[in-house]
Structures are given as structure tokens and as C-alpha cells.
PDB file of N, CA and C in Angstrom:
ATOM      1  N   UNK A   1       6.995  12.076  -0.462  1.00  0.00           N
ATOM      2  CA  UNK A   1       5.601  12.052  -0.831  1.00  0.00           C
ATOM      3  C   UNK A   1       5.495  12.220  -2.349  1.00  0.00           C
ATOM      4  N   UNK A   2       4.601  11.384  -2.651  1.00  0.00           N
ATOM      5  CA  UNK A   2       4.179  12.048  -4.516  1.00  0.00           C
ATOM      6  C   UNK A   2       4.145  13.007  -4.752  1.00  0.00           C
ATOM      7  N   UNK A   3       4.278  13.586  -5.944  1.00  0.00           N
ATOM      8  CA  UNK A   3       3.970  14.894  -6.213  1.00  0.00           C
ATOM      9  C   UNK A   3       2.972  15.390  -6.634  1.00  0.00           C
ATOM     10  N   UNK A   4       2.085  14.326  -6.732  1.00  0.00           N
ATOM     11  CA  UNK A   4       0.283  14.662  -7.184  1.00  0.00           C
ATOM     12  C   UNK A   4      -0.409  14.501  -6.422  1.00  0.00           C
ATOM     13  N   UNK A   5       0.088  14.205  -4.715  1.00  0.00           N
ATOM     14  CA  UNK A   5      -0.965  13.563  -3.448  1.00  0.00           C
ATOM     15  C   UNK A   5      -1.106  15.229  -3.104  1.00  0.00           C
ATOM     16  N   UNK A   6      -2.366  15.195  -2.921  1.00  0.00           N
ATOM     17  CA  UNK A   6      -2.888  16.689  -2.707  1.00  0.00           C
ATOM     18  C   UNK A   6      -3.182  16.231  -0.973  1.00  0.00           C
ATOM     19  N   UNK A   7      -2.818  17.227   0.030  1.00  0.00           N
ATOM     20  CA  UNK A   7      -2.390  17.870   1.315  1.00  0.00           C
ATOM     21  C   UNK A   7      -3.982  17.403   1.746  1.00  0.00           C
ATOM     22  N   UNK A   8      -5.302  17.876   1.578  1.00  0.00           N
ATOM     23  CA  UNK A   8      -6.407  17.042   1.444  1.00  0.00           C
ATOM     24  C   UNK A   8      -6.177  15.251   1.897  1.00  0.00           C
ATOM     25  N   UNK A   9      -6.501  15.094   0.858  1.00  0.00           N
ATOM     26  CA  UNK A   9      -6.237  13.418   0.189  1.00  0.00           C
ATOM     27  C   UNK A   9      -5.406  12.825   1.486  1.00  0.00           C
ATOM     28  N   UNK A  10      -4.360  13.600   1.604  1.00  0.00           N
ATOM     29  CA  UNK A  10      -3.351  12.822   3.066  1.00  0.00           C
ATOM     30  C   UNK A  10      -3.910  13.078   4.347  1.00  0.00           C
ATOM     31  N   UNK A  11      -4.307  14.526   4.167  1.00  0.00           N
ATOM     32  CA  UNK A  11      -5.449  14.475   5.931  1.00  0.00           C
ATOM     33  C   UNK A  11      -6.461  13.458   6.463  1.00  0.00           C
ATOM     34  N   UNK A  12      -6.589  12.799   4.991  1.00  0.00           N
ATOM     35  CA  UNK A  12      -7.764  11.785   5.508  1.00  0.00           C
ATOM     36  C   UNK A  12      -7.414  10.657   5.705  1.00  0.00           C
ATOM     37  N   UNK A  13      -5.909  10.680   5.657  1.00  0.00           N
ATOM     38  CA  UNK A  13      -5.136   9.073   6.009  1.00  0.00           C
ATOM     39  C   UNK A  13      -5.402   8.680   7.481  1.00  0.00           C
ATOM     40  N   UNK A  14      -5.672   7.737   8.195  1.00  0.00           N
ATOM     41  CA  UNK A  14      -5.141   7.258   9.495  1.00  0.00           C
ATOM     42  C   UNK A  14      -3.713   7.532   9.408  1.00  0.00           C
ATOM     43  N   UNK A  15      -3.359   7.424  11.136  1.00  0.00           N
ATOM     44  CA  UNK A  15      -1.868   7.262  11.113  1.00  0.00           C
ATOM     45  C   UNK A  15      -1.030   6.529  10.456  1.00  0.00           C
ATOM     46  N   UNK A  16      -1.966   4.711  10.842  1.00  0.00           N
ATOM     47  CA  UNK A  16      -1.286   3.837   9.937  1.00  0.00           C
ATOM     48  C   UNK A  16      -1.116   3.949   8.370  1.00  0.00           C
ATOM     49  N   UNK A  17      -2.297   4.407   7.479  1.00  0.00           N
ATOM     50  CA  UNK A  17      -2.775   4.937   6.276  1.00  0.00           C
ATOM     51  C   UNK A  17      -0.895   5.268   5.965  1.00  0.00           C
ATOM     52  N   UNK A  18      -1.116   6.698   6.322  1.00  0.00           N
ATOM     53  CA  UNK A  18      -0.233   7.364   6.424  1.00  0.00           C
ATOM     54  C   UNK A  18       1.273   6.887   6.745  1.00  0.00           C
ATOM     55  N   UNK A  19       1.523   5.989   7.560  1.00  0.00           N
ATOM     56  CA  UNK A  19       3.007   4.933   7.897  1.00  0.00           C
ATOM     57  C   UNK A  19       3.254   4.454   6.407  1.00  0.00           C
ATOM     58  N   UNK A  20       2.237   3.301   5.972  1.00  0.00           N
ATOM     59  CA  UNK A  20       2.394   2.899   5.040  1.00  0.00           C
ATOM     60  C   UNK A  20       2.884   3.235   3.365  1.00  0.00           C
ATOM     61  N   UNK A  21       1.905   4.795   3.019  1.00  0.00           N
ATOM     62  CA  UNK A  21       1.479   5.127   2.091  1.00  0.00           C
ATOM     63  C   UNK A  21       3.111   6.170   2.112  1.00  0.00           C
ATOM     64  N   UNK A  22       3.401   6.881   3.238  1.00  0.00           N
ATOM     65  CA  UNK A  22       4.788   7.378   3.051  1.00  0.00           C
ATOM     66  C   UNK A  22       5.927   6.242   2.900  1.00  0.00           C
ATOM     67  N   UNK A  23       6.348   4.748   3.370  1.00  0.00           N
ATOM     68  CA  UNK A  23       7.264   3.520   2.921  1.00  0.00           C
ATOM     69  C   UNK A  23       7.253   3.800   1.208  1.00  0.00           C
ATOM     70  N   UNK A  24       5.639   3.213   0.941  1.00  0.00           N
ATOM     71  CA  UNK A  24       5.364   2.988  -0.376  1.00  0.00           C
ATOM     72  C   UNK A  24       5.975   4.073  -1.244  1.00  0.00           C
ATOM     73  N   UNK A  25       5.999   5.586  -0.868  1.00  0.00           N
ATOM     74  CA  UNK A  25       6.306   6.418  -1.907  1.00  0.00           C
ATOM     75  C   UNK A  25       8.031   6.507  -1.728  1.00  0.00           C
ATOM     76  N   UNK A  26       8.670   6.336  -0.271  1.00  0.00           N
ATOM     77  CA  UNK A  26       9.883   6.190  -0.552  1.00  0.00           C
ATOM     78  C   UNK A  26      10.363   4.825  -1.333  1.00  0.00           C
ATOM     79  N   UNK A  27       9.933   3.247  -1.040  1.00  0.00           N
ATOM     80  CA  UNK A  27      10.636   2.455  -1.453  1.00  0.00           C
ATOM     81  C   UNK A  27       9.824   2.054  -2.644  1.00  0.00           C
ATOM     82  N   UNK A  28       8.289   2.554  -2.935  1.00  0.00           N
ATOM     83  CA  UNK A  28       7.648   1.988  -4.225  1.00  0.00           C
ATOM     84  C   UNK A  28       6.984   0.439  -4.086  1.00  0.00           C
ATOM     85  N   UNK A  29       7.972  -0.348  -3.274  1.00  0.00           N
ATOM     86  CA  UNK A  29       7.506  -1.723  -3.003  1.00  0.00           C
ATOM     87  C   UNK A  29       7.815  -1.705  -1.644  1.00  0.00           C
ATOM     88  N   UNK A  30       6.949  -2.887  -1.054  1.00  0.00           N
ATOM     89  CA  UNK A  30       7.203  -3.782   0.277  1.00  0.00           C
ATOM     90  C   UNK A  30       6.600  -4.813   0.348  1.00  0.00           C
ATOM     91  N   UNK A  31       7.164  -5.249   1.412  1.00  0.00           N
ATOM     92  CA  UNK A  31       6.270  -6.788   1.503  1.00  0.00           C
ATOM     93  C   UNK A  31       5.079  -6.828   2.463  1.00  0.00           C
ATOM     94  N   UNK A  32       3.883  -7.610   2.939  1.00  0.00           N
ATOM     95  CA  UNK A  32       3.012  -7.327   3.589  1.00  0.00           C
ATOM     96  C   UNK A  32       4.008  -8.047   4.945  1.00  0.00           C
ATOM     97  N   UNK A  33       4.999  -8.846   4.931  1.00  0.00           N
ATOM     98  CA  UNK A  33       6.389  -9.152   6.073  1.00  0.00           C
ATOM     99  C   UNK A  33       7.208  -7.689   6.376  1.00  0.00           C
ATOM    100  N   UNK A  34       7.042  -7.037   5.779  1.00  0.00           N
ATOM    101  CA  UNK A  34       8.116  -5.702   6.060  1.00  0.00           C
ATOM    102  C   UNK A  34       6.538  -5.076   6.483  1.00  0.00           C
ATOM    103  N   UNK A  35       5.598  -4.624   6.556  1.00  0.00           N
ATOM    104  CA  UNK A  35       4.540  -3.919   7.030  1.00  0.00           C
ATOM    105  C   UNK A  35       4.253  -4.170   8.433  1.00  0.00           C
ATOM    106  N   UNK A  36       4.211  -5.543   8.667  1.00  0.00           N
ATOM    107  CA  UNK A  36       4.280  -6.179   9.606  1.00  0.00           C
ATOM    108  C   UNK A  36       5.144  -5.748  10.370  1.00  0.00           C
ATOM    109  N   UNK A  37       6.456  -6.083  10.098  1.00  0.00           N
ATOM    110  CA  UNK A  37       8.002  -6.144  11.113  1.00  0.00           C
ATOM    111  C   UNK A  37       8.162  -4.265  11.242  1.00  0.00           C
ATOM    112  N   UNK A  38       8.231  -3.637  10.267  1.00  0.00           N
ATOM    113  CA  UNK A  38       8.524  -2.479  10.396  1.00  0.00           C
ATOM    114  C   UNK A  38       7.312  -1.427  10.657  1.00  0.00           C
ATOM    115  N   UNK A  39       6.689  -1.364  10.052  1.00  0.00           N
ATOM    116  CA  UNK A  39       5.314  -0.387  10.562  1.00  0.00           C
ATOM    117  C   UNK A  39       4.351  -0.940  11.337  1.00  0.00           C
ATOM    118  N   UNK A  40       4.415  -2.108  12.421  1.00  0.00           N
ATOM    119  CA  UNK A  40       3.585  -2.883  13.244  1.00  0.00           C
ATOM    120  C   UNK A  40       1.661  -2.649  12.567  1.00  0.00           C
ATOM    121  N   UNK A  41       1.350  -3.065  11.595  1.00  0.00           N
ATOM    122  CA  UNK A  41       1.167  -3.118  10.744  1.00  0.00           C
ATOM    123  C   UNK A  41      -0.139  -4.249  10.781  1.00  0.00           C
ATOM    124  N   UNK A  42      -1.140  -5.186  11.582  1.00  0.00           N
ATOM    125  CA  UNK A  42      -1.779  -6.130  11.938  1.00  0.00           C
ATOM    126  C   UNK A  42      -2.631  -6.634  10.916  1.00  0.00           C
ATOM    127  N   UNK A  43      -3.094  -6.208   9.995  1.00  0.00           N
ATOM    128  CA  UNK A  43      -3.709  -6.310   8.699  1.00  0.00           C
ATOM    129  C   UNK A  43      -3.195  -5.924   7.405  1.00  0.00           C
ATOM    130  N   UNK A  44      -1.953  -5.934   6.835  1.00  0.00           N
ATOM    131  CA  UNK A  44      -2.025  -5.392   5.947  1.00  0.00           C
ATOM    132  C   UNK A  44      -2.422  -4.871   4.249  1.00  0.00           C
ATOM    133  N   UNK A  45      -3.082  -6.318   3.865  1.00  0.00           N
ATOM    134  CA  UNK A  45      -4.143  -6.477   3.155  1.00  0.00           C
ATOM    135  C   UNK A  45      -5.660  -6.002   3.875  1.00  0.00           C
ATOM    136  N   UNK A  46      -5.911  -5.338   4.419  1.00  0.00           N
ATOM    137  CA  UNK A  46      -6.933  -4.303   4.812  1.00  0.00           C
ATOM    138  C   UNK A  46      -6.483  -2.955   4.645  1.00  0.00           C
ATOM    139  N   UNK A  47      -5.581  -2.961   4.821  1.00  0.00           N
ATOM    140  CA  UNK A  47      -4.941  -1.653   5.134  1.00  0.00           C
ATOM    141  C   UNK A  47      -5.135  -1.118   3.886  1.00  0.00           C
ATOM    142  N   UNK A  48      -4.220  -1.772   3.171  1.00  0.00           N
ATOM    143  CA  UNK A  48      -3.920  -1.417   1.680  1.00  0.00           C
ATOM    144  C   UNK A  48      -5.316  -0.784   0.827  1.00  0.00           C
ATOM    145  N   UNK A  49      -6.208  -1.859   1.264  1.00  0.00           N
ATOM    146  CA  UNK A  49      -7.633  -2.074   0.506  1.00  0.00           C
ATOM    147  C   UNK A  49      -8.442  -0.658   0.925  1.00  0.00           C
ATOM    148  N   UNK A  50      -7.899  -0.141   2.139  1.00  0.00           N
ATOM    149  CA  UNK A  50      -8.775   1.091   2.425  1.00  0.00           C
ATOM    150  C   UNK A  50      -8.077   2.437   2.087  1.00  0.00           C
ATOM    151  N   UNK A  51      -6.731   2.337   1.844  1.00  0.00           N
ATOM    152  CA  UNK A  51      -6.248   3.134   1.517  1.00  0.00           C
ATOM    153  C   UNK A  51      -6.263   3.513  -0.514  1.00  0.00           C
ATOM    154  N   UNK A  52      -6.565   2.346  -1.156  1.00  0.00           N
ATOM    155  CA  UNK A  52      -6.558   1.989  -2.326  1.00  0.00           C
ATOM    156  C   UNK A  52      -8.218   2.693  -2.484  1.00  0.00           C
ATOM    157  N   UNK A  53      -9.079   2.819  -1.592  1.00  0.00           N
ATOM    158  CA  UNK A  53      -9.916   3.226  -1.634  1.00  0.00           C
ATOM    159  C   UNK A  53     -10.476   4.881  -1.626  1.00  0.00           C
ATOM    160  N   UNK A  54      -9.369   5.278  -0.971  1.00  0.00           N
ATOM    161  CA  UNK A  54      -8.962   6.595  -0.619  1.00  0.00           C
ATOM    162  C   UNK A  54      -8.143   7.262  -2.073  1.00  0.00           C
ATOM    163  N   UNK A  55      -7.877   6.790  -2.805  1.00  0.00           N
ATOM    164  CA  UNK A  55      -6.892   7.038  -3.761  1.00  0.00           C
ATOM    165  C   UNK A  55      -7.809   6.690  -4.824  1.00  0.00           C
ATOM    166  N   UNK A  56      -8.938   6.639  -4.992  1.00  0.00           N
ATOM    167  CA  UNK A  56      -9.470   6.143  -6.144  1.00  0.00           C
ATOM    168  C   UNK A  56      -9.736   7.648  -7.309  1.00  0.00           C
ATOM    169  N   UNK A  57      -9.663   8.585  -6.557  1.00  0.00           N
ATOM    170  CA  UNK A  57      -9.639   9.727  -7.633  1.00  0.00           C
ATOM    171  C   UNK A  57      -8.428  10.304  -7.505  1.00  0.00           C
ATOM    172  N   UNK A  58      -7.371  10.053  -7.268  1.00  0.00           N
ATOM    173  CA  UNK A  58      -6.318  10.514  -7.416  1.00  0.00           C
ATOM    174  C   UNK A  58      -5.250   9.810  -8.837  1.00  0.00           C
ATOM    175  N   UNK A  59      -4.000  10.543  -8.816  1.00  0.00           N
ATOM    176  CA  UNK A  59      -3.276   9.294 -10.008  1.00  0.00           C
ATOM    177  C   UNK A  59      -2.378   8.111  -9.591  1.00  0.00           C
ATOM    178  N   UNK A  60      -2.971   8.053  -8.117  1.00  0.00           N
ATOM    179  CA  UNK A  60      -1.967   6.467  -7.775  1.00  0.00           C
ATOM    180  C   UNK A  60      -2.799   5.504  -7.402  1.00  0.00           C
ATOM    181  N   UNK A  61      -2.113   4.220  -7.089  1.00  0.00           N
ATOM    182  CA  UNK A  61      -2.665   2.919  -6.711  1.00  0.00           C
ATOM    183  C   UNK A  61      -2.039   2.274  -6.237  1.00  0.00           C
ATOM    184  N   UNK A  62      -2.580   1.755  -5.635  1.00  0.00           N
ATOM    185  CA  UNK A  62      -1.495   0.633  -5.012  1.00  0.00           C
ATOM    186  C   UNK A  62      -1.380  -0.960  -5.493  1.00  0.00           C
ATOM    187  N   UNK A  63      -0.609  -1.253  -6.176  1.00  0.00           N
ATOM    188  CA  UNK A  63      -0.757  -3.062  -6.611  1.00  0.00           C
ATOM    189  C   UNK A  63      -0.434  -3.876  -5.764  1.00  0.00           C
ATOM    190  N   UNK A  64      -1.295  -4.876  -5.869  1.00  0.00           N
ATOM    191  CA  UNK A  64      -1.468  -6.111  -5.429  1.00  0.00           C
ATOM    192  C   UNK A  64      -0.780  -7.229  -5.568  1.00  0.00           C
ATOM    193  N   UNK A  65       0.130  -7.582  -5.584  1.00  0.00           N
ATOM    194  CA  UNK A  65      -0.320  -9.478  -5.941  1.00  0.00           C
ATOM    195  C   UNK A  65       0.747 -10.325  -4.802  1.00  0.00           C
ATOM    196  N   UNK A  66       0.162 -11.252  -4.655  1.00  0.00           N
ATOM    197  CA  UNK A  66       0.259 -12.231  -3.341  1.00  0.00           C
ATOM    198  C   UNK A  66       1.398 -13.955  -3.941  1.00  0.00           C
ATOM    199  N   UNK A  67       2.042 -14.027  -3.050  1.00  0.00           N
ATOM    200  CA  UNK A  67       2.797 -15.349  -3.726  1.00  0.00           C
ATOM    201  C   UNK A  67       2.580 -16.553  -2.505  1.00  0.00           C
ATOM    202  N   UNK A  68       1.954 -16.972  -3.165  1.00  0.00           N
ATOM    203  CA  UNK A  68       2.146 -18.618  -2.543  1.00  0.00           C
ATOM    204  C   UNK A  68       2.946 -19.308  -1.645  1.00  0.00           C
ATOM    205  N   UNK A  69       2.989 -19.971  -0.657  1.00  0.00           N
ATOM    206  CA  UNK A  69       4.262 -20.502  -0.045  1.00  0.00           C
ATOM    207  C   UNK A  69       4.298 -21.928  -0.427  1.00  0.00           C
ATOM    208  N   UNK A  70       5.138 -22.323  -0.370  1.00  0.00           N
ATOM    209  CA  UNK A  70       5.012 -24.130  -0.394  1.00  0.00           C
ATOM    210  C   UNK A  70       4.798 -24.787   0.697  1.00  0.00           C
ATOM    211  N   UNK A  71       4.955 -24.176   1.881  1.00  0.00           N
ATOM    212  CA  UNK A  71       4.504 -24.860   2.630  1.00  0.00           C
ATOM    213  C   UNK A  71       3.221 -24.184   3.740  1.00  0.00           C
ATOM    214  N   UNK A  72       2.267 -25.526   3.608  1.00  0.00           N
ATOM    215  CA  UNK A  72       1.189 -24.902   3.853  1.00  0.00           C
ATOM    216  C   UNK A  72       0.596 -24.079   4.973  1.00  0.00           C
ATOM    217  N   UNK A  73       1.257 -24.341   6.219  1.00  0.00           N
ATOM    218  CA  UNK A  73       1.101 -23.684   7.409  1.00  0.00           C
ATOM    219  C   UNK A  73       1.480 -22.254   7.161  1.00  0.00           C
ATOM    220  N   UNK A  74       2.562 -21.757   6.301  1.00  0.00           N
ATOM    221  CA  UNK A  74       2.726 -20.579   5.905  1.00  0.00           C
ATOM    222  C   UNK A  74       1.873 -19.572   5.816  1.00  0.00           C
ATOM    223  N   UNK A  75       1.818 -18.670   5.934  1.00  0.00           N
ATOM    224  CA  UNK A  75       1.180 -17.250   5.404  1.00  0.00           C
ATOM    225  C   UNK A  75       1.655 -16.675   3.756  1.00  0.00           C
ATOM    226  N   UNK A  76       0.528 -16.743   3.168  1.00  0.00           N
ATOM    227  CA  UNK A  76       1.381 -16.298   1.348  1.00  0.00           C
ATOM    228  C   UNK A  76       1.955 -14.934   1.663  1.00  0.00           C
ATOM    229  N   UNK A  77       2.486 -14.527   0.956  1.00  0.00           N
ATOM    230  CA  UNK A  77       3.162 -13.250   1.547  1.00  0.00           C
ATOM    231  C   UNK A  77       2.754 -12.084   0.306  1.00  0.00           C
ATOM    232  N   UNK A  78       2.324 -11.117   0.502  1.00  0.00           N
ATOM    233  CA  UNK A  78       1.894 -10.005  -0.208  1.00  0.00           C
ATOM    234  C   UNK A  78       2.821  -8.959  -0.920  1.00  0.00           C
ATOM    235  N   UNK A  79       2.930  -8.813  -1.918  1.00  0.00           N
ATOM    236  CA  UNK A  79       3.670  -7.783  -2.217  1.00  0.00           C
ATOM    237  C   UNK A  79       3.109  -6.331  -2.827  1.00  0.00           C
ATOM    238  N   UNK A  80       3.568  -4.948  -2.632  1.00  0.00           N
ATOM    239  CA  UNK A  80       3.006  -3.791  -2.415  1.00  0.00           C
ATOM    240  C   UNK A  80       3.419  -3.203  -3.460  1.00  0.00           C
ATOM    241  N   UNK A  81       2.905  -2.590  -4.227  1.00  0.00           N
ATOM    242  CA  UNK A  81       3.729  -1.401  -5.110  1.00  0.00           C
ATOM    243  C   UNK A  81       2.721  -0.186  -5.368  1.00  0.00           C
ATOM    244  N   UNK A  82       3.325   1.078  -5.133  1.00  0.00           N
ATOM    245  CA  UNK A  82       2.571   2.556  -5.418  1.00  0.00           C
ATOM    246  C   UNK A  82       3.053   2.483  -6.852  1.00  0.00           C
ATOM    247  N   UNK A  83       1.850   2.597  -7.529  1.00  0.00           N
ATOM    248  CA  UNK A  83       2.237   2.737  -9.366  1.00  0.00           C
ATOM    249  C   UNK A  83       0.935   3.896  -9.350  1.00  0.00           C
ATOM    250  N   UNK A  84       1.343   5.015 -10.593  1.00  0.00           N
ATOM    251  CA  UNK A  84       0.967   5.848 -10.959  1.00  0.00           C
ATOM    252  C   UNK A  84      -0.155   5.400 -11.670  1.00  0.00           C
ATOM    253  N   UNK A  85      -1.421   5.123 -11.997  1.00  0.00           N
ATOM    254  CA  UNK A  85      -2.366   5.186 -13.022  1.00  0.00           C
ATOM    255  C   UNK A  85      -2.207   5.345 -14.410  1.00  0.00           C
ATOM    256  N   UNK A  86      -2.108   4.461 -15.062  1.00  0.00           N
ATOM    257  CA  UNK A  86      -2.446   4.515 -16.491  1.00  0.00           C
ATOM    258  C   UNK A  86      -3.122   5.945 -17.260  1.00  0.00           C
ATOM    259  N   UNK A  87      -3.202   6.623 -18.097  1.00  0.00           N
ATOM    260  CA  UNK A  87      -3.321   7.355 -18.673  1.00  0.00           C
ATOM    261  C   UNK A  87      -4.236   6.618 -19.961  1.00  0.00           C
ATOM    262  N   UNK A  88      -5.936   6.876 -19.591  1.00  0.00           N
ATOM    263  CA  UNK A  88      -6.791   6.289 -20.772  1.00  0.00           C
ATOM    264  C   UNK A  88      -7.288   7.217 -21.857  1.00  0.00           C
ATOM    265  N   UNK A  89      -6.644   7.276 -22.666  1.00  0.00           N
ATOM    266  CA  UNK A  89      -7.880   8.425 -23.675  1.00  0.00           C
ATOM    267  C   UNK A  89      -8.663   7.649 -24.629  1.00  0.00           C
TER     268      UNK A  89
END
């Protein structure tokens, strides 16, 4: 777990919340294919989005960004990362 996720903040995870948001702090990244396969996982661009929501006063986040497939029947595939917040003064 982070060391700035306050005991709070995690009570209010769902289970899944919680599946996810503990991967993220061990591996930092995943794929929205590893969310899927490994944390059975049915949305995981929702998931993320509500949990990213949950974290909005805390010092983490979760990043976004999605890659394309070439072929079109595909699903683009999502990639995950827990990054610490910028520091604005």
C-alpha cells in the first residue's frame, strides 16, 4: 500500500476498488487485459474513473492512456499507472 493512503480513504474502496488499487501500488502499471484476466475486472475504465475520483484529495492518481489496435474488431487496450501528484507551488 502507499504510504500516504490514509486507512479512511481505503475503507471507502469497493472490493474491486480495492483489488485494483492494491495491483497498482504493488506493480505501479497494468494493463486494462491484466485487470480483466487477473482481477475479473468487467469495466475497467470505469473502475479506474471512480476510483481516480476517490483519490482526488489525496497525493495519488491514477494515469490513463489507451493504445490503439490495428485491427479494428480489437478492443484498444488501456494502460494503468499509480503516479504520485505533482507538487504545485
Amino acid at each position: 500500500m502507499s504510504e500516504s493512503m490514509s486507512p479512511t480513504l481505503l475503507a471507502q474502496f469497493t472490493p474491486d476498488e480495492s483489488t485494483v488499487y492494491q495491483r497498482l501500488s504493488r506493480q505501479r502499471q497494468c494493463t486494462s487485459t491484466e485487470l480483466i484476466k487477473h482481477c475479473s475486472i468487467a469495466n475497467p475504465h470505469g473502475l479506474i474513473a471512480a476510483i481516480n475520483q476517490k483519490l482526488v484529495d489525496s497525493d495519488w492518481h491514477i494515469f490513463v492512456s489507451v493504445a490503439r489496435s490495428s485491427k479494428p474488431q480489437a478492443a484498444p487496450i488501456a494502460y494503468y499507472r499509480l503516479c504520485r501528484k505533482p507538487v504545485l507551488r
